[in-house]
C-alpha atoms as a PDB file:
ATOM      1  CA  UNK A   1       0.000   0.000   0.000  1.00  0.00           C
ATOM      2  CA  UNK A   2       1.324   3.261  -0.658  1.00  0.00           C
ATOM      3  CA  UNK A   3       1.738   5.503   2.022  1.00  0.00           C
ATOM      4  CA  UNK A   4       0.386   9.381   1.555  1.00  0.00           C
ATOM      5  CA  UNK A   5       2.523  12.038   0.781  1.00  0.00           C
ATOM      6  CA  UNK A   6       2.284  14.422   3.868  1.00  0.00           C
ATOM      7  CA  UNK A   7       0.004  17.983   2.856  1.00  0.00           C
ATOM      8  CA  UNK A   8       3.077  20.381   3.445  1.00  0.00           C
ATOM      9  CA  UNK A   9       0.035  22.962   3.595  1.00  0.00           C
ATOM     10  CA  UNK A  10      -1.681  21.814   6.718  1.00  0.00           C
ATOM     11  CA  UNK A  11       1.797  20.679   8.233  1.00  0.00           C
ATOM     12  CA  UNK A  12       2.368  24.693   8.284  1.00  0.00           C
ATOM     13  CA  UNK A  13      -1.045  25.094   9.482  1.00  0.00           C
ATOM     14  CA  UNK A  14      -0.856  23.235  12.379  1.00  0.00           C
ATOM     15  CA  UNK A  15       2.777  24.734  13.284  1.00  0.00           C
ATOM     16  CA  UNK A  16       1.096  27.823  12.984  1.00  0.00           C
ATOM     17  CA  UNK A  17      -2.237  27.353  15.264  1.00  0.00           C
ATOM     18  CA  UNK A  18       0.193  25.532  17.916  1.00  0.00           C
ATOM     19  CA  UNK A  19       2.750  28.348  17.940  1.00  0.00           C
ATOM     20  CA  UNK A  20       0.004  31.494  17.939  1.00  0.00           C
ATOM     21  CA  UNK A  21      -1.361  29.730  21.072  1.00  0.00           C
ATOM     22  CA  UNK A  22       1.837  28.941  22.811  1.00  0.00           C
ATOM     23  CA  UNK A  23       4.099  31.761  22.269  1.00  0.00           C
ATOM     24  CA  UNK A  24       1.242  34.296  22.638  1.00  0.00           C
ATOM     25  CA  UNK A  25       1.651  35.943  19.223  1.00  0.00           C
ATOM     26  CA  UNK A  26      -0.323  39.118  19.054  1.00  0.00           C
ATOM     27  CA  UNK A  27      -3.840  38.353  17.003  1.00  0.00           C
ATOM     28  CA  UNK A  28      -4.354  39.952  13.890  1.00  0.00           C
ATOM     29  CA  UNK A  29      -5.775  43.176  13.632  1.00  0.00           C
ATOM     30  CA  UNK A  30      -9.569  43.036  13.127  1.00  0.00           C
ATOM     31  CA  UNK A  31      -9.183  45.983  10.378  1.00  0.00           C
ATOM     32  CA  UNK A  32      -6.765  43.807   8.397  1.00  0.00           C
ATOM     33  CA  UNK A  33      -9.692  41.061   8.376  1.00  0.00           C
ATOM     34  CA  UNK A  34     -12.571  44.122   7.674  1.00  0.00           C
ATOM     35  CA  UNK A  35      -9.503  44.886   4.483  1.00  0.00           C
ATOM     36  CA  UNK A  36      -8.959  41.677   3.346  1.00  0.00           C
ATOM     37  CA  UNK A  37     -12.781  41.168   3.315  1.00  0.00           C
ATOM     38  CA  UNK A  38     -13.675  43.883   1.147  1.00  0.00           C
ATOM     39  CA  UNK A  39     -10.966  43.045  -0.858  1.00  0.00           C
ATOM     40  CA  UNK A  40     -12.556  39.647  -1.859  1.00  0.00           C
ATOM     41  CA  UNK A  41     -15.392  41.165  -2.858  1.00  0.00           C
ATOM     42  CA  UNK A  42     -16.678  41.275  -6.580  1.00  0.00           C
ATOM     43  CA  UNK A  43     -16.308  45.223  -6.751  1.00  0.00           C
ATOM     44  CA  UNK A  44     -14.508  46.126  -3.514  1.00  0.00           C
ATOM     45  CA  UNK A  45     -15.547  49.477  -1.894  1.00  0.00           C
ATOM     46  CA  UNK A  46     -12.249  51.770  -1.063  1.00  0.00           C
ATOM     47  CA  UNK A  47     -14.811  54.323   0.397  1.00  0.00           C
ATOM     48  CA  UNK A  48     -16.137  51.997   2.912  1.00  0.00           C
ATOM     49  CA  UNK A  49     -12.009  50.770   3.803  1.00  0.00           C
ATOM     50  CA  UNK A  50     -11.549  54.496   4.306  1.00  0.00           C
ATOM     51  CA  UNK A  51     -14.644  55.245   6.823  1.00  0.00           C
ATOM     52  CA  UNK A  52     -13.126  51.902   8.597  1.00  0.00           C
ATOM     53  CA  UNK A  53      -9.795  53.344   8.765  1.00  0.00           C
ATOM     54  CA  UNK A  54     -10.603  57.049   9.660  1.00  0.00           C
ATOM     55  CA  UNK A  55     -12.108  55.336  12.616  1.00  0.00           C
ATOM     56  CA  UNK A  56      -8.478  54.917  14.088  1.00  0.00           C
ATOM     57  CA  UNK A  57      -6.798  58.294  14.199  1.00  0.00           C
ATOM     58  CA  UNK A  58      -3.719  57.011  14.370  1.00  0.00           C
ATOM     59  CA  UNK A  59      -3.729  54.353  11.596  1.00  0.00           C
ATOM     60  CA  UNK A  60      -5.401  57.004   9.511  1.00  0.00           C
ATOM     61  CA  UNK A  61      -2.799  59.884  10.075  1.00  0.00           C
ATOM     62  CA  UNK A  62      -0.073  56.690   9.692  1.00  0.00           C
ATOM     63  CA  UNK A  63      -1.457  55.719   6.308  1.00  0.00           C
ATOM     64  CA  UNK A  64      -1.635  59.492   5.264  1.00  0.00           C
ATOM     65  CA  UNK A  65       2.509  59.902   5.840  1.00  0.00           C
ATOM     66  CA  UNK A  66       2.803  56.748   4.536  1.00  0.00           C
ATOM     67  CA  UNK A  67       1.202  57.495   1.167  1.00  0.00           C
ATOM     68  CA  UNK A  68       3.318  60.851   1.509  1.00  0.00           C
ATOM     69  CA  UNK A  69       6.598  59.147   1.979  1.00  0.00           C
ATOM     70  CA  UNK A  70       9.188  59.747  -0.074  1.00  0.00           C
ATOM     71  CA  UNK A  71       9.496  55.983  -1.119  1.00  0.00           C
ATOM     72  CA  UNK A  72       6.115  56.282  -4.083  1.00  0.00           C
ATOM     73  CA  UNK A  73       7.553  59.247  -5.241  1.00  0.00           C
ATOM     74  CA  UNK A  74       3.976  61.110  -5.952  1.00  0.00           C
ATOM     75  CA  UNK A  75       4.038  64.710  -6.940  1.00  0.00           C
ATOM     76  CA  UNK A  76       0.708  65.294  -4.767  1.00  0.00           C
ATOM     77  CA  UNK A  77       0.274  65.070  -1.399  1.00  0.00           C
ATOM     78  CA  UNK A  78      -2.867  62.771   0.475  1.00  0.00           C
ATOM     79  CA  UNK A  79      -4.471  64.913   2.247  1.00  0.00           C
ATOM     80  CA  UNK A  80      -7.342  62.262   3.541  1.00  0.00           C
ATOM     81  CA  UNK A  81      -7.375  58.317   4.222  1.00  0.00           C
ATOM     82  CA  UNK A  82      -9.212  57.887   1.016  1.00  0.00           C
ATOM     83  CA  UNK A  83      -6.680  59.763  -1.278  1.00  0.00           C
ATOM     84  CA  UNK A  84      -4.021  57.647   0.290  1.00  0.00           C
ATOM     85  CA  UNK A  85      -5.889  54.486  -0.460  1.00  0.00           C
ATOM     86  CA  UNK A  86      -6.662  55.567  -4.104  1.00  0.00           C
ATOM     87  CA  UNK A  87      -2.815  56.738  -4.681  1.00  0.00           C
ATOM     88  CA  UNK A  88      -1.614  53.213  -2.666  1.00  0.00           C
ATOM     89  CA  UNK A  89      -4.255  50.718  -3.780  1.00  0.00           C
ATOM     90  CA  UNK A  90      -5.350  48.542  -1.652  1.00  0.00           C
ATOM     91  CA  UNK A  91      -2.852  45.855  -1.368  1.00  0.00           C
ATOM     92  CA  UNK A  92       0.238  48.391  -0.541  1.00  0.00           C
ATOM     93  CA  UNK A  93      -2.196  50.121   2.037  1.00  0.00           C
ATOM     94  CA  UNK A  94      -3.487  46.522   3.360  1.00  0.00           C
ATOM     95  CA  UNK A  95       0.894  45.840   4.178  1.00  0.00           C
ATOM     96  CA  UNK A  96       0.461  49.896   5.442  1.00  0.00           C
ATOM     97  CA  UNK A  97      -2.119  49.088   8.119  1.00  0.00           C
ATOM     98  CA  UNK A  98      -0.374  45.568   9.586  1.00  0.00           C
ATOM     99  CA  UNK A  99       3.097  47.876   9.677  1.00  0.00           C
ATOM    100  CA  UNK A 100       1.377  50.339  11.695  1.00  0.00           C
ATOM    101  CA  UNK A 101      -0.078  47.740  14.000  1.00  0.00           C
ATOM    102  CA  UNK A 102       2.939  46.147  14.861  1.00  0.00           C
ATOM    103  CA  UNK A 103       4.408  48.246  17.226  1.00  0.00           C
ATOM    104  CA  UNK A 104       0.325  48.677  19.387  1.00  0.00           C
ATOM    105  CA  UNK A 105       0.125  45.074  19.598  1.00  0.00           C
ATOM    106  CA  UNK A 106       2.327  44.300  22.049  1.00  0.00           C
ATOM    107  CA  UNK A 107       1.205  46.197  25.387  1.00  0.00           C
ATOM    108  CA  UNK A 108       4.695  46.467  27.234  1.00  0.00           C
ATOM    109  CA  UNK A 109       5.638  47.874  23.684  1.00  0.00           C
ATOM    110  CA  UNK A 110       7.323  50.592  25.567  1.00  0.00           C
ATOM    111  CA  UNK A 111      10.062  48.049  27.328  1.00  0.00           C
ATOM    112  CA  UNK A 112      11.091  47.410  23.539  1.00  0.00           C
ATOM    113  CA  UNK A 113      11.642  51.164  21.985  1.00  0.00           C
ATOM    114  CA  UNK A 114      15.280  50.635  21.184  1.00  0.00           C
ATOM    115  CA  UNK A 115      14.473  47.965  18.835  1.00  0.00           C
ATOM    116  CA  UNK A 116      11.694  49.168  17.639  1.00  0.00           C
ATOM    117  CA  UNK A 117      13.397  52.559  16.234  1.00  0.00           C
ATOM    118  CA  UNK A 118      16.296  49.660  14.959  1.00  0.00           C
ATOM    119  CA  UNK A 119      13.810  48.144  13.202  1.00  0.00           C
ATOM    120  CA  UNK A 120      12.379  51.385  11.815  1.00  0.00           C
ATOM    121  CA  UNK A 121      15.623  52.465  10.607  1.00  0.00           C
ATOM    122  CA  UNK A 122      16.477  49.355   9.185  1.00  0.00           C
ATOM    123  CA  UNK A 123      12.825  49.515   7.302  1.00  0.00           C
ATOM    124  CA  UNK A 124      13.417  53.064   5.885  1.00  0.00           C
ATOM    125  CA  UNK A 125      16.890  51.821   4.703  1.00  0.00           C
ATOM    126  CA  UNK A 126      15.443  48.755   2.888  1.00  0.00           C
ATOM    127  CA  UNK A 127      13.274  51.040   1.051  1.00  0.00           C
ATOM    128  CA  UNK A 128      15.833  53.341   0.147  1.00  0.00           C
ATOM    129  CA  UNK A 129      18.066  50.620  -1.421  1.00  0.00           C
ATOM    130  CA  UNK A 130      15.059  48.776  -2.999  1.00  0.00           C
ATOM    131  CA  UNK A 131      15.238  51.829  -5.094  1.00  0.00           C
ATOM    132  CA  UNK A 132      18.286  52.238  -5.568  1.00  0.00           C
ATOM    133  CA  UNK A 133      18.768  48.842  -7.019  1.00  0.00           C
ATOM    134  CA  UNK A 134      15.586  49.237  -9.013  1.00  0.00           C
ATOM    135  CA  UNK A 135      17.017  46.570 -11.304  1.00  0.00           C
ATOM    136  CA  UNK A 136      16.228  43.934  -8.231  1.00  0.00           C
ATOM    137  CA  UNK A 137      12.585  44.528  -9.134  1.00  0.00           C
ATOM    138  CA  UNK A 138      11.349  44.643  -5.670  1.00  0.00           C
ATOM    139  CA  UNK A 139       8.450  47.600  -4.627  1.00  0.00           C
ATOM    140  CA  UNK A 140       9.843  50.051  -2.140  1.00  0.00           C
ATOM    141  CA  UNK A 141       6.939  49.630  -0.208  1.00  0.00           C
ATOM    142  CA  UNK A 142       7.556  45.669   0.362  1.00  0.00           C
ATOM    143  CA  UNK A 143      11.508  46.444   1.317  1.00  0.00           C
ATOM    144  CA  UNK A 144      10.143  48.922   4.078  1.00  0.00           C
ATOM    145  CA  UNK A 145       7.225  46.316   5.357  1.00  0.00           C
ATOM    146  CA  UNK A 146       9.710  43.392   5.391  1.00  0.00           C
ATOM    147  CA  UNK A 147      12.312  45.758   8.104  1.00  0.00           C
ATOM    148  CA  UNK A 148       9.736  46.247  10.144  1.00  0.00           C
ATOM    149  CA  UNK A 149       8.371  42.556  10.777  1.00  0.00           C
ATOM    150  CA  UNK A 150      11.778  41.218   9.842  1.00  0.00           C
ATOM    151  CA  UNK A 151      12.745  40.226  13.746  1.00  0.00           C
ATOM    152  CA  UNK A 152       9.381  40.954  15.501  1.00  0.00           C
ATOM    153  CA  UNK A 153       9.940  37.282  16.444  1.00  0.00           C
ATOM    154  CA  UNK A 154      12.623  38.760  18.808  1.00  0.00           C
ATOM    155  CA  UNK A 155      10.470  40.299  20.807  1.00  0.00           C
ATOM    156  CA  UNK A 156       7.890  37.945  21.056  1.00  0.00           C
ATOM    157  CA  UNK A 157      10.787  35.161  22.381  1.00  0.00           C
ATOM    158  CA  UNK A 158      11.771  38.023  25.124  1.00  0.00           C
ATOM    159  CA  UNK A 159       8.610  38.481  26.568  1.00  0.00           C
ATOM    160  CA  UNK A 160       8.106  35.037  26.389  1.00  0.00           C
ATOM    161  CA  UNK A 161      11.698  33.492  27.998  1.00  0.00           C
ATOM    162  CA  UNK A 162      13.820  35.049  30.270  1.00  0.00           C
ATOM    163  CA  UNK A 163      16.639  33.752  29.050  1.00  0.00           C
ATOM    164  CA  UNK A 164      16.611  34.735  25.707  1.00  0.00           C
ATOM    165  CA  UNK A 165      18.737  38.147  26.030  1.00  0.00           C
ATOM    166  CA  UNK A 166      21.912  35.655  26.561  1.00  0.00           C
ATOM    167  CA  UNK A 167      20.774  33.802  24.099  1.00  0.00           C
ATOM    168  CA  UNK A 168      20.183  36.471  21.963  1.00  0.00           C
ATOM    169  CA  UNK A 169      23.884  37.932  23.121  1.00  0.00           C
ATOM    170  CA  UNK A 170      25.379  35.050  22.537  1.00  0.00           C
ATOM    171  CA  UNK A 171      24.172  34.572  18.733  1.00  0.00           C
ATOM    172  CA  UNK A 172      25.146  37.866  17.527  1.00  0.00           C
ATOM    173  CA  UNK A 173      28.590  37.266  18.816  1.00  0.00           C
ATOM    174  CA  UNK A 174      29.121  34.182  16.941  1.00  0.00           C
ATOM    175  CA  UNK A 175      31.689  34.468  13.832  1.00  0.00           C
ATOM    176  CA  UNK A 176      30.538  31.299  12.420  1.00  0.00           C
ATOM    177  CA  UNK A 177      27.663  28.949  13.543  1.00  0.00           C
ATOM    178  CA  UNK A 178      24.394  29.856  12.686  1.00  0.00           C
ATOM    179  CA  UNK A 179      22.020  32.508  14.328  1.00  0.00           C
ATOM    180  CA  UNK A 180      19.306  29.871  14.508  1.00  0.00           C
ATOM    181  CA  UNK A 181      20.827  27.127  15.662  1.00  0.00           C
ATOM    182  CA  UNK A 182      22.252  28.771  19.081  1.00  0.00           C
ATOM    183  CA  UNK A 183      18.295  29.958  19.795  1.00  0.00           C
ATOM    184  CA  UNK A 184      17.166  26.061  18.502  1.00  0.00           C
ATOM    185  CA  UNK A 185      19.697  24.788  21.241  1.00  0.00           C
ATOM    186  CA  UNK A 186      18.028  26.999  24.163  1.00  0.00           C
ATOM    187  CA  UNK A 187      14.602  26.679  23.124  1.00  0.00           C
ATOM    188  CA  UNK A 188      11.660  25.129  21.570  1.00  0.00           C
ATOM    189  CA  UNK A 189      11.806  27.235  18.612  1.00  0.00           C
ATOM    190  CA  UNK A 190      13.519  30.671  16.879  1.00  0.00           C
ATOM    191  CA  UNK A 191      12.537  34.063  16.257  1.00  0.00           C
ATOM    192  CA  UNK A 192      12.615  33.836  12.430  1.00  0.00           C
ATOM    193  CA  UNK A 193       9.980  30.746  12.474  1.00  0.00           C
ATOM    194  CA  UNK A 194       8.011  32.913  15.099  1.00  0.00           C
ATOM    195  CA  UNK A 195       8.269  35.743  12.880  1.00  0.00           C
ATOM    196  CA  UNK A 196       7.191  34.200   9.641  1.00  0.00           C
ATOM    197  CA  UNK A 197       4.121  32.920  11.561  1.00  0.00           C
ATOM    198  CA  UNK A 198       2.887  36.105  12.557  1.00  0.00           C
ATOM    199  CA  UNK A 199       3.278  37.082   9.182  1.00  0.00           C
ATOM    200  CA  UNK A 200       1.078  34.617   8.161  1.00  0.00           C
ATOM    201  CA  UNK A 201      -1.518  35.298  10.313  1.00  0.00           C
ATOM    202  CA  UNK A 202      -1.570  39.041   9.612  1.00  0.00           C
ATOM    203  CA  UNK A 203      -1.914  37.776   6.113  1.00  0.00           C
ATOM    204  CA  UNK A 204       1.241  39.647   4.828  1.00  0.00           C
ATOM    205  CA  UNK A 205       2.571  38.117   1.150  1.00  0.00           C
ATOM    206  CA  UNK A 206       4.042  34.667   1.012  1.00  0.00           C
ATOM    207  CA  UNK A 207       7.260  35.889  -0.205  1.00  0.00           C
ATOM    208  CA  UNK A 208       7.677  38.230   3.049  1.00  0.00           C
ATOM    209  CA  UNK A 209       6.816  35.392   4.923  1.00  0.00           C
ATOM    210  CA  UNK A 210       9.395  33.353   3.236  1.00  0.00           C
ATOM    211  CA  UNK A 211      12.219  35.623   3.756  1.00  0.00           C
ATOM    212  CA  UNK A 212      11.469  36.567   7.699  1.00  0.00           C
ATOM    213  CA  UNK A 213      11.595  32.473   7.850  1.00  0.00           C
ATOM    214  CA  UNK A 214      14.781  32.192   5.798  1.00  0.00           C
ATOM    215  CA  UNK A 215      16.732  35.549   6.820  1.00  0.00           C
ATOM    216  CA  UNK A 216      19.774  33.651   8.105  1.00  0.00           C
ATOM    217  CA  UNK A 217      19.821  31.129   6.261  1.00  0.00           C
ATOM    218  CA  UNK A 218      23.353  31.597   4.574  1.00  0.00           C
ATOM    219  CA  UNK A 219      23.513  28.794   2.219  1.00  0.00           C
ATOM    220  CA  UNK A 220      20.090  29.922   0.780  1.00  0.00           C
ATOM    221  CA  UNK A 221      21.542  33.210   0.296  1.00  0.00           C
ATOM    222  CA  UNK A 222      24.876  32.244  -1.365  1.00  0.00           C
ATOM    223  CA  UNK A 223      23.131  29.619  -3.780  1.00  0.00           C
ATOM    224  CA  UNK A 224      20.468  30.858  -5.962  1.00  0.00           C
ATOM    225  CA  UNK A 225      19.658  27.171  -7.175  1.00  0.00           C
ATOM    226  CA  UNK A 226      18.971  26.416  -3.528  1.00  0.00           C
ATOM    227  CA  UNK A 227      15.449  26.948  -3.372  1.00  0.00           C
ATOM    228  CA  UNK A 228      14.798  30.542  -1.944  1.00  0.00           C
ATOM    229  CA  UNK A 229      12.506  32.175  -4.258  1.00  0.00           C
ATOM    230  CA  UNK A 230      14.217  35.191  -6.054  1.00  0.00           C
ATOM    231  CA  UNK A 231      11.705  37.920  -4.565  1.00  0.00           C
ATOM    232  CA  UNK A 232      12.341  36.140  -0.760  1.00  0.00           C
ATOM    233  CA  UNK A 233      16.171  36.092  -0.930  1.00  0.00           C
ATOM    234  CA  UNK A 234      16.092  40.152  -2.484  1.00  0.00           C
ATOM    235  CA  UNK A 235      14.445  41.285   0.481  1.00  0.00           C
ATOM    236  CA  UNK A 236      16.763  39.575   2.791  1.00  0.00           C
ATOM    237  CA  UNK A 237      19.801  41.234   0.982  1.00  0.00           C
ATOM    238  CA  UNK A 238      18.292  44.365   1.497  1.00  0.00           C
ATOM    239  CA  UNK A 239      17.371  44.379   4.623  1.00  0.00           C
ATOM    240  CA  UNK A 240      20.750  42.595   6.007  1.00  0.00           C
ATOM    241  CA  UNK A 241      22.140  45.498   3.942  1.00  0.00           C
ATOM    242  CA  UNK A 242      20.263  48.116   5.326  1.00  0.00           C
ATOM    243  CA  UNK A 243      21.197  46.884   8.725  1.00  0.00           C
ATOM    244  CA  UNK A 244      25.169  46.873   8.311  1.00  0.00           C
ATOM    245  CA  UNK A 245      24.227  50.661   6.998  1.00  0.00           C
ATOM    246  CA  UNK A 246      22.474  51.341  10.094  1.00  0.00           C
ATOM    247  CA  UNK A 247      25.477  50.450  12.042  1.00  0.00           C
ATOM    248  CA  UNK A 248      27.830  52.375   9.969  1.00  0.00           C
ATOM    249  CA  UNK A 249      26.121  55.516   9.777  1.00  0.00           C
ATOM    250  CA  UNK A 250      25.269  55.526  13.617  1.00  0.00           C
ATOM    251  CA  UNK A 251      28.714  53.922  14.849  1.00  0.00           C
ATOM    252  CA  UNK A 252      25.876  50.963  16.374  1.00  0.00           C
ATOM    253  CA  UNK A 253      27.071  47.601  18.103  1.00  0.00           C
ATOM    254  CA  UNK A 254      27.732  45.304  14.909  1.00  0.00           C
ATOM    255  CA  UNK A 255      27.087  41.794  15.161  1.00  0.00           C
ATOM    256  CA  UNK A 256      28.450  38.898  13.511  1.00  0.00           C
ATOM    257  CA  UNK A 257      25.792  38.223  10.826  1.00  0.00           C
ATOM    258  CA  UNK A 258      27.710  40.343   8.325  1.00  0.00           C
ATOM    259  CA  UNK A 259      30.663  38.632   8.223  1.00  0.00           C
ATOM    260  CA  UNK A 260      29.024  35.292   7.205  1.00  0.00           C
ATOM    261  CA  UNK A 261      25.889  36.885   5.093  1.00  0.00           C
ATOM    262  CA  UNK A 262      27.488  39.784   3.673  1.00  0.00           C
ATOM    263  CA  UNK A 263      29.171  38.720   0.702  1.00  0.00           C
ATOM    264  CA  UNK A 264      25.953  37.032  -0.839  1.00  0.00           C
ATOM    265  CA  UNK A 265      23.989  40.001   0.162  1.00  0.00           C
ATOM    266  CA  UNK A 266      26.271  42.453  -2.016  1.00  0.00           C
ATOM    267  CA  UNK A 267      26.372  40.042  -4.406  1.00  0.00           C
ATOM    268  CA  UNK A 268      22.428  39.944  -5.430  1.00  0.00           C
ATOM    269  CA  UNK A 269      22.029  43.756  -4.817  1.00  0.00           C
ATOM    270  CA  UNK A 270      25.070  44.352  -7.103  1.00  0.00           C
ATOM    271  CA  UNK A 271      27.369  46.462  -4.386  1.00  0.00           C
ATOM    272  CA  UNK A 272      30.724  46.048  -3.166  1.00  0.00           C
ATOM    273  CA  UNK A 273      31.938  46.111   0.855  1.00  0.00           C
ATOM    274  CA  UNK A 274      34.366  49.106  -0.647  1.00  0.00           C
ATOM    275  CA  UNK A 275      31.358  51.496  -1.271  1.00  0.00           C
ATOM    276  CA  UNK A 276      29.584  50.792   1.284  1.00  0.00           C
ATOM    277  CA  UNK A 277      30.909  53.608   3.700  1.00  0.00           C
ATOM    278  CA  UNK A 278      29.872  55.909   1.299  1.00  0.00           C
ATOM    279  CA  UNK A 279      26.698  54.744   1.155  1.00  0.00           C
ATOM    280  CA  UNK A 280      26.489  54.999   5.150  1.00  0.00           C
ATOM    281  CA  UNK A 281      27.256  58.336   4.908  1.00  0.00           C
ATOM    282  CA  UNK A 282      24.445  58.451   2.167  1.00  0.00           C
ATOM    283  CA  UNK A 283      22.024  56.888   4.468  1.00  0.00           C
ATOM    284  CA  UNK A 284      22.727  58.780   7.661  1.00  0.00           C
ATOM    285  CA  UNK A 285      20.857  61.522   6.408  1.00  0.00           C
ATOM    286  CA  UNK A 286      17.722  59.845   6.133  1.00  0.00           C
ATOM    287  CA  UNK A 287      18.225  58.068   9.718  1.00  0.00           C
ATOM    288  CA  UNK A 288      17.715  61.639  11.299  1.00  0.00           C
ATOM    289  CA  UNK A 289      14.110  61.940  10.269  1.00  0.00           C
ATOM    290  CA  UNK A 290      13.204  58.312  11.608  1.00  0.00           C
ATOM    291  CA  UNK A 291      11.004  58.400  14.821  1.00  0.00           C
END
């Protein structure tokens, strides 16, 4: 008798229902599920997404400077929710809202504001590069999403085990062995899985999912025959990019990861380690308008 192949779909399913109850990852949103529902309608209604969103001053004024960034590059200026959902559309503005949620969903939020304004500057830099390498084909607005949820499995695994912050410590200090595996050797699971499962949940795309999952993943990275969809392993080279930047520009603690991930990220974005101080000094500019 021939024994069934496994359904890799509901293998992920189930990692994903056991993990959102036993970590405690923050639910989704109920206005990404009031989005995503008037998305899947026959004729969806932007004008009833907008009175749902004006509801929430603060997503509203966050989707308004987000539509006025300088990462779309529009000549006008939103002045209301629904001009920002009419210049955006409704997918780019569905990534807007979960981005701005983030940070509110976890109540102690406040304990966390140094890595939450790494993250954001690590965000803004992935955006800025995804244009700059505009041959990569990757949308500005996916680069910035992808910083910001990148390692918001860190901070789910630090309110959730005290001993993580060694843990944590002691991974960024290694030369050589992998991120991962020092967090799979002092607990049940690692940040990037956690990660990728929220994004999931919050119903970001597949290939943001993919590349939270995968973002140390070196040999991924350095072969692009390995299996890591093009779009996934961009965004990681951005966004390990933009964080070596960060460091530069700000004279930040570096960590290891560069050394060993480095020279594939370059590699796919088409930049050399010798430029790369002058694009910190580039990029330190735009760090000074990051809240």
């Amino acid at each position: 008798m021939t024994t069934p192949t496994p359904d890799p779909t509901r293998q992920v399913d189930g990692v994903l229902e056991r993990s959102l109850r036993d970590l405690d990852i923050p639910p989704r949103p109920l206005i990404l599920d009031r989005i995503r529902d008037e998305m899947h309608r026959p004729e969806p209604d932007p004008g009833r997404i907008a009175r749902l969103i004006g509801r929430d001053v603060g997503l509203a004024a966050g989707l308004i400077k987000t539509a006025n960034s300088p990462y779309f590059g529009y000549t006008l200026r939103a002045r209301s929710v629904a001009e920002a959902l009419l210049m955006l559309g409704l997918d780019t503005a569905s990534r807007a809202i979960a981005a701005l949620s983030l940070r509110r969903a976890f109540p102690d939020g406040a304990r966390y504001e140094r890595f939450w304004h790494n993250s954001a500057q690590i965000a803004a830099l992935s955006g800025w590069l995804a244009q700059r390498c505009s041959g990569l084909g990757v949308p500005a607005d996916n680069a910035y999403t992808y910083g910001l949820f990148r390692d918001c499995g860190i901070v789910i695994l630090l309110r959730r085990y005290a001993d993580y912050p060694r843990v944590l410590a002691a991974a960024n200090a290694d030369p050589e062995g992998s991120f991962t595996g020092h967090e799979r050797a002092a607990l049940p699971t690692e940040h990037a899985l956690v990660g990728s499962l929220l994004a999931q949940d919050w119903w970001l795309p597949d290939a943001l999912a993919l590349a939270i999952r995968h973002h140390h993943a070196r040999p991924l990275l350095e072969h692009p025959d390995a299996g890591l969809p093009t779009p996934s392993a961009s965004l990681v080279a951005l966004a390990q990019t933009a964080e070596r930047l960060v460091q530069l520009a700000t004279g930040g603690a570096c960590t290891a990861e560069w050394a060993k991930l480095g020279p594939a990220c370059l590699a796919r974005l088409g930049l050399a380690e010798e430029g790369m101080e002058a694009l910190a000094g580039e990029a330190a500019a735009l760090l000074g308008d990051i809240d």
